[in-house]
PDB file of N, CA and C in Angstrom:
ATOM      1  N   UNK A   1      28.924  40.455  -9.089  1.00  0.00           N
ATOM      2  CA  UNK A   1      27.763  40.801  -8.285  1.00  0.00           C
ATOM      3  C   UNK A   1      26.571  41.219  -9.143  1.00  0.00           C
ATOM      4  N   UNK A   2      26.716  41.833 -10.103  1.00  0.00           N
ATOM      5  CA  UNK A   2      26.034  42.169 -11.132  1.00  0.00           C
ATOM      6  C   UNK A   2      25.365  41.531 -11.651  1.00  0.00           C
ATOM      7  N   UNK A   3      25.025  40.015 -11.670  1.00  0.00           N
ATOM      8  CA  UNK A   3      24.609  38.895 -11.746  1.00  0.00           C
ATOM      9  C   UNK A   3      23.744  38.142 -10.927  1.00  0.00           C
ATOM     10  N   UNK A   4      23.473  38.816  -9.983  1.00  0.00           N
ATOM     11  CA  UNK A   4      22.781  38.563  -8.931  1.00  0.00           C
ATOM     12  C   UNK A   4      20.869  39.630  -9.090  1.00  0.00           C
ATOM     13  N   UNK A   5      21.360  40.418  -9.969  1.00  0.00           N
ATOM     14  CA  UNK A   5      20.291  40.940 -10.012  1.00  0.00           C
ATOM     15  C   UNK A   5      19.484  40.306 -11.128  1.00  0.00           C
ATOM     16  N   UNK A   6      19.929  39.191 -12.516  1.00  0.00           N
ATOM     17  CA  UNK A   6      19.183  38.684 -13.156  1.00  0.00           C
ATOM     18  C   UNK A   6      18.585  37.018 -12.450  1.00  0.00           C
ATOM     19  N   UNK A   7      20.262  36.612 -11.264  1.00  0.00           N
ATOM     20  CA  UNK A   7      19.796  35.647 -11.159  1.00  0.00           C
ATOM     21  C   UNK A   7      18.704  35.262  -9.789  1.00  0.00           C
ATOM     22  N   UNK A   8      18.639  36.170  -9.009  1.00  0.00           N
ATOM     23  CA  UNK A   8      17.530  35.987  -7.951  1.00  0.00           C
ATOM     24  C   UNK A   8      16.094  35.923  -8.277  1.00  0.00           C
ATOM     25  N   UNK A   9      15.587  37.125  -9.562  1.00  0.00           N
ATOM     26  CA  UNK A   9      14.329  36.829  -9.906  1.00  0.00           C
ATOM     27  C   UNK A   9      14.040  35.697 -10.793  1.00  0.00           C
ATOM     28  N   UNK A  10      15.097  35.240 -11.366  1.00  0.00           N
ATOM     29  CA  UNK A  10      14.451  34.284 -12.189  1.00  0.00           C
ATOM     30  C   UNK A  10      15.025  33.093 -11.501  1.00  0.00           C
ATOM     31  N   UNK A  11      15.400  32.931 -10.216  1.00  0.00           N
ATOM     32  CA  UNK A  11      15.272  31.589  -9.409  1.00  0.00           C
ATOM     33  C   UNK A  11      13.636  31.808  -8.880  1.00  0.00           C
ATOM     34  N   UNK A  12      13.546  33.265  -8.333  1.00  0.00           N
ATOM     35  CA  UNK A  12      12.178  33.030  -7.697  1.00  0.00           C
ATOM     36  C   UNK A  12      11.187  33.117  -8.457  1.00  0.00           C
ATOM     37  N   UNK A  13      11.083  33.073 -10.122  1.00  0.00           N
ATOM     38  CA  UNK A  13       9.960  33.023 -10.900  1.00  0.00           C
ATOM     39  C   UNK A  13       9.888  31.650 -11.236  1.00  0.00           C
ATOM     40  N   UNK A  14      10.911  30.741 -11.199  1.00  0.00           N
ATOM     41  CA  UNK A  14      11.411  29.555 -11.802  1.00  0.00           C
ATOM     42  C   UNK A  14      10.393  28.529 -10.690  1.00  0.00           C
ATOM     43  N   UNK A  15      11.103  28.732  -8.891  1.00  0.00           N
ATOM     44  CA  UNK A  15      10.195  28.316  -8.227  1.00  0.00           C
ATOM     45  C   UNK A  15       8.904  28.790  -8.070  1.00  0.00           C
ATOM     46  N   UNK A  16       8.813  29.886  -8.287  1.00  0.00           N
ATOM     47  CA  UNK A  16       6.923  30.232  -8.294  1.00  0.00           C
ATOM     48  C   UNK A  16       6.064  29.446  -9.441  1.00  0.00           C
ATOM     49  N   UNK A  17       6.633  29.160 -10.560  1.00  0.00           N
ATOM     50  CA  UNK A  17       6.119  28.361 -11.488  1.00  0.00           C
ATOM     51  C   UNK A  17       5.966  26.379 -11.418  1.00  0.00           C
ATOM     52  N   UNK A  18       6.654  26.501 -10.316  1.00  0.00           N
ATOM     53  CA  UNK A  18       7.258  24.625 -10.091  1.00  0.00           C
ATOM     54  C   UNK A  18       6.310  24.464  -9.085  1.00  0.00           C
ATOM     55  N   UNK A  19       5.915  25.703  -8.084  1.00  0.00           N
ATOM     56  CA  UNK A  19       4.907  25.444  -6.959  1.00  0.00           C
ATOM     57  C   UNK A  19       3.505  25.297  -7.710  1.00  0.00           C
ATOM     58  N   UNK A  20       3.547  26.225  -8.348  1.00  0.00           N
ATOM     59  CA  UNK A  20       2.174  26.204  -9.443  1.00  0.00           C
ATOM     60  C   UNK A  20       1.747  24.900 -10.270  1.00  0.00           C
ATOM     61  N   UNK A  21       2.744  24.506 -11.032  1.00  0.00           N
ATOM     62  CA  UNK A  21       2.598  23.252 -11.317  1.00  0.00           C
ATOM     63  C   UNK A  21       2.295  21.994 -10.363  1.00  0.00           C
ATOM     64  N   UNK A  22       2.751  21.954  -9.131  1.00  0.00           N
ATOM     65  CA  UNK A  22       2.789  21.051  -8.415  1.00  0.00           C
ATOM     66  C   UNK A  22       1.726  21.236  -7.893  1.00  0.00           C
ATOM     67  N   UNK A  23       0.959  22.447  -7.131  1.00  0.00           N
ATOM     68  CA  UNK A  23      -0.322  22.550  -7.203  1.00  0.00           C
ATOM     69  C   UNK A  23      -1.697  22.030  -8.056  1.00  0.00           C
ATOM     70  N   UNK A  24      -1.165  22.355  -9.315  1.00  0.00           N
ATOM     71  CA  UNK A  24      -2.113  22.131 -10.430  1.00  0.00           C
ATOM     72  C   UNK A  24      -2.123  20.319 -10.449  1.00  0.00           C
ATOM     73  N   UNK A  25      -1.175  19.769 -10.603  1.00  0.00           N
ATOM     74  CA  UNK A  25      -1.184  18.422 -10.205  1.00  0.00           C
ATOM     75  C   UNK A  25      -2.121  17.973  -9.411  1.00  0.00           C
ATOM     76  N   UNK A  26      -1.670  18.604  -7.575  1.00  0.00           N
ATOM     77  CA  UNK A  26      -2.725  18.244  -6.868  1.00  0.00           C
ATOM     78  C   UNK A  26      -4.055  17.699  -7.086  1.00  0.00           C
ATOM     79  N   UNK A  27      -4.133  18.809  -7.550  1.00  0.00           N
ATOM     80  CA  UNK A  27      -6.169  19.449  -8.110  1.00  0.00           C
ATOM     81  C   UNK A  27      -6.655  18.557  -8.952  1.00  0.00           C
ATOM     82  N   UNK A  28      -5.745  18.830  -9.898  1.00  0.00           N
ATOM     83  CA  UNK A  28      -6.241  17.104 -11.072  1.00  0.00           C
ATOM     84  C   UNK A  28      -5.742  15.744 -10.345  1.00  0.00           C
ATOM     85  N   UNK A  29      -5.733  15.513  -9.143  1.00  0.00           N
ATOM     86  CA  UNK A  29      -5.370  14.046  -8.795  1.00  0.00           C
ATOM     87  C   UNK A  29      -4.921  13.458  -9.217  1.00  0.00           C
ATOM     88  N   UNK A  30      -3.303  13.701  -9.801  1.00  0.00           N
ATOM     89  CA  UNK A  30      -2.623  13.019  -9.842  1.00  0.00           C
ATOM     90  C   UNK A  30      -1.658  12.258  -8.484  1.00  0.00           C
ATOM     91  N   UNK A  31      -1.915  12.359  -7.968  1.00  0.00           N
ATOM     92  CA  UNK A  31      -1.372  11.696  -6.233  1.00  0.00           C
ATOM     93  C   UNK A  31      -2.907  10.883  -5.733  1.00  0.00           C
ATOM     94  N   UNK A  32      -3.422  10.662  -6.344  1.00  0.00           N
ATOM     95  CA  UNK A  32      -4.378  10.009  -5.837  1.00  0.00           C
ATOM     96  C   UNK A  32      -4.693   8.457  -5.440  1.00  0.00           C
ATOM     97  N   UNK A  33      -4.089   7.980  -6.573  1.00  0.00           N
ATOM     98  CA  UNK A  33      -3.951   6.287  -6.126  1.00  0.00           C
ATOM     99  C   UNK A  33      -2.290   5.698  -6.476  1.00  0.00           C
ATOM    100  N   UNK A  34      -1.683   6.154  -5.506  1.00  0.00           N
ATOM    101  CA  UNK A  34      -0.162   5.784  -5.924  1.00  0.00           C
ATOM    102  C   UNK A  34      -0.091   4.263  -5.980  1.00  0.00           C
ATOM    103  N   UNK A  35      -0.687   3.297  -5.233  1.00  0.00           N
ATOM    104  CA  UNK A  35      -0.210   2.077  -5.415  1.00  0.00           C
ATOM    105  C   UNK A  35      -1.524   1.353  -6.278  1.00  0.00           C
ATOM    106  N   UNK A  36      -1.730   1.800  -6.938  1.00  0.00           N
ATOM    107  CA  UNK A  36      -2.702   0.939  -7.467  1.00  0.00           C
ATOM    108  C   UNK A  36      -2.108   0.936  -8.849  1.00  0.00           C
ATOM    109  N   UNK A  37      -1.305   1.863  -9.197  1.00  0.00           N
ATOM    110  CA  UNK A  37      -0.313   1.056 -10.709  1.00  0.00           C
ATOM    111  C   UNK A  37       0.506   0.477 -10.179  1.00  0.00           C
ATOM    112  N   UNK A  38       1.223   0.355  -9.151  1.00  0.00           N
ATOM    113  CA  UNK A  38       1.879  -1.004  -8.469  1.00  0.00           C
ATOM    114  C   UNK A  38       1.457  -2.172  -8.123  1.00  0.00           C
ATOM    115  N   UNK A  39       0.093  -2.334  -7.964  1.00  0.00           N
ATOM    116  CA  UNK A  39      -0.418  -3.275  -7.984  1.00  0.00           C
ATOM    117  C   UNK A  39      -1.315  -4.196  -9.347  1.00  0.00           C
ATOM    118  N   UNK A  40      -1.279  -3.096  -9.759  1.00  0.00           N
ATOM    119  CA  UNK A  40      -2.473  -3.007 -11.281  1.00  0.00           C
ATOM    120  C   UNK A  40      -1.456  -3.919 -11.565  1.00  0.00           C
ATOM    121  N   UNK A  41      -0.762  -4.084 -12.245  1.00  0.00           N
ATOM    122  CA  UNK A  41       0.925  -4.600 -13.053  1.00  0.00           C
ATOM    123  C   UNK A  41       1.131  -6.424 -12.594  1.00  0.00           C
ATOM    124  N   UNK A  42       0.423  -6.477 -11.378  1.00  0.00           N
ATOM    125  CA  UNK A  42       0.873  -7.742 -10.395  1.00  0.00           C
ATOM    126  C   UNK A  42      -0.599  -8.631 -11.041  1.00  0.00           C
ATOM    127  N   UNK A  43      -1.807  -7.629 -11.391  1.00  0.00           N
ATOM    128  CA  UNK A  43      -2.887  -8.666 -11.232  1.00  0.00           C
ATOM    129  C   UNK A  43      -3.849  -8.880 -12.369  1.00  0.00           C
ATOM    130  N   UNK A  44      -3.728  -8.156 -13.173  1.00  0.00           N
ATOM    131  CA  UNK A  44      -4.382  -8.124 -14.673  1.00  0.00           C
ATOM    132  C   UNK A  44      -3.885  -8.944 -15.262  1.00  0.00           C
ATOM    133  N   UNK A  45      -4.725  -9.752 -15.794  1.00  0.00           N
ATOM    134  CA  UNK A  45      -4.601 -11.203 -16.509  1.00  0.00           C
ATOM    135  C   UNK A  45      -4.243 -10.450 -17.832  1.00  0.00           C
ATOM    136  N   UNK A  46      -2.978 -11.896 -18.574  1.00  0.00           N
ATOM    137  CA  UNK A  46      -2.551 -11.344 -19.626  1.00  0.00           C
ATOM    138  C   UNK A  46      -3.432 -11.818 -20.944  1.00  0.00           C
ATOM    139  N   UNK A  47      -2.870 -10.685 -22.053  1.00  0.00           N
ATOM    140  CA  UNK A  47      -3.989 -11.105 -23.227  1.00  0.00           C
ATOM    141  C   UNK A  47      -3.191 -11.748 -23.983  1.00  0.00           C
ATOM    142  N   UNK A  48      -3.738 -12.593 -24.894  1.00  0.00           N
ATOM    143  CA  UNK A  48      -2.923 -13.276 -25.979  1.00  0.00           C
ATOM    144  C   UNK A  48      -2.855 -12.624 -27.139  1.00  0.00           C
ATOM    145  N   UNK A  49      -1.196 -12.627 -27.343  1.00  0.00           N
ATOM    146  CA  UNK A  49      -0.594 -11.866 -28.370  1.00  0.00           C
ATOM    147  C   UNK A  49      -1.375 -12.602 -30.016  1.00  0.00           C
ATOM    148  N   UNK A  50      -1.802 -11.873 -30.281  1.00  0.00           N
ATOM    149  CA  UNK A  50      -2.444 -12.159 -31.790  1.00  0.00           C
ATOM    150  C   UNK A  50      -2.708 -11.231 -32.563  1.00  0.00           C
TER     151      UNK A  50
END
Protein backbone atom coordinates (compact mmCIF):
# COMPACT_ATOMS: atom_id res chain seq x y z
CA UNK A 1 0.00 0.00 0.00
CA UNK A 2 2.86 2.08 0.67
CA UNK A 3 3.35 2.43 -2.91
CA UNK A 4 0.49 4.05 -3.68
CA UNK A 5 1.61 7.16 -2.23
CA UNK A 6 4.66 7.54 -4.83
CA UNK A 7 2.58 6.01 -7.45
CA UNK A 8 -0.65 8.25 -7.71
CA UNK A 9 1.28 11.57 -7.97
CA UNK A 10 3.48 10.68 -10.43
CA UNK A 11 0.62 9.05 -12.64
CA UNK A 12 -1.09 12.43 -12.16
CA UNK A 13 2.07 14.55 -12.97
CA UNK A 14 2.89 12.11 -15.85
CA UNK A 15 -0.74 12.87 -17.27
CA UNK A 16 -0.67 16.57 -16.46
CA UNK A 17 2.45 16.78 -18.60
CA UNK A 18 0.95 14.53 -21.75
CA UNK A 19 -2.19 17.01 -21.59
CA UNK A 20 0.27 19.85 -21.79
CA UNK A 21 2.06 18.55 -24.54
CA UNK A 22 -0.91 17.68 -26.47
CA UNK A 23 -2.12 21.09 -25.96
CA UNK A 24 1.06 22.68 -27.02
CA UNK A 25 0.73 20.66 -30.25
CA UNK A 26 -2.64 22.05 -30.78
CA UNK A 27 -1.41 25.70 -30.74
CA UNK A 28 1.47 25.07 -33.09
CA UNK A 29 -0.89 23.28 -35.65
CA UNK A 30 0.17 20.36 -35.82
CA UNK A 31 -3.46 18.74 -36.56
CA UNK A 32 -3.96 21.08 -39.08
CA UNK A 33 -3.78 19.53 -42.50
CA UNK A 34 -3.94 15.77 -41.80
CA UNK A 35 -4.57 14.67 -45.32
CA UNK A 36 -2.60 16.70 -47.24
CA UNK A 37 0.68 14.48 -46.51
CA UNK A 38 -1.58 11.75 -47.72
CA UNK A 39 -2.18 13.23 -50.57
CA UNK A 40 1.09 15.29 -51.06
CA UNK A 41 2.86 11.57 -51.60
CA UNK A 42 0.11 10.64 -54.50
CA UNK A 43 0.85 13.94 -56.57
CA UNK A 44 4.28 15.54 -56.64
CA UNK A 45 6.02 14.81 -59.70
CA UNK A 46 9.16 12.84 -59.31
CA UNK A 47 12.74 14.30 -59.66
CA UNK A 48 15.44 12.63 -61.49
CA UNK A 49 17.91 10.86 -59.52
CA UNK A 50 21.29 12.55 -60.49
Amino acid sequence: MDEFIYLVPLSLVLGIVGLGLFLWSLRAGQYQDLDGAAERILYEEDKPAS
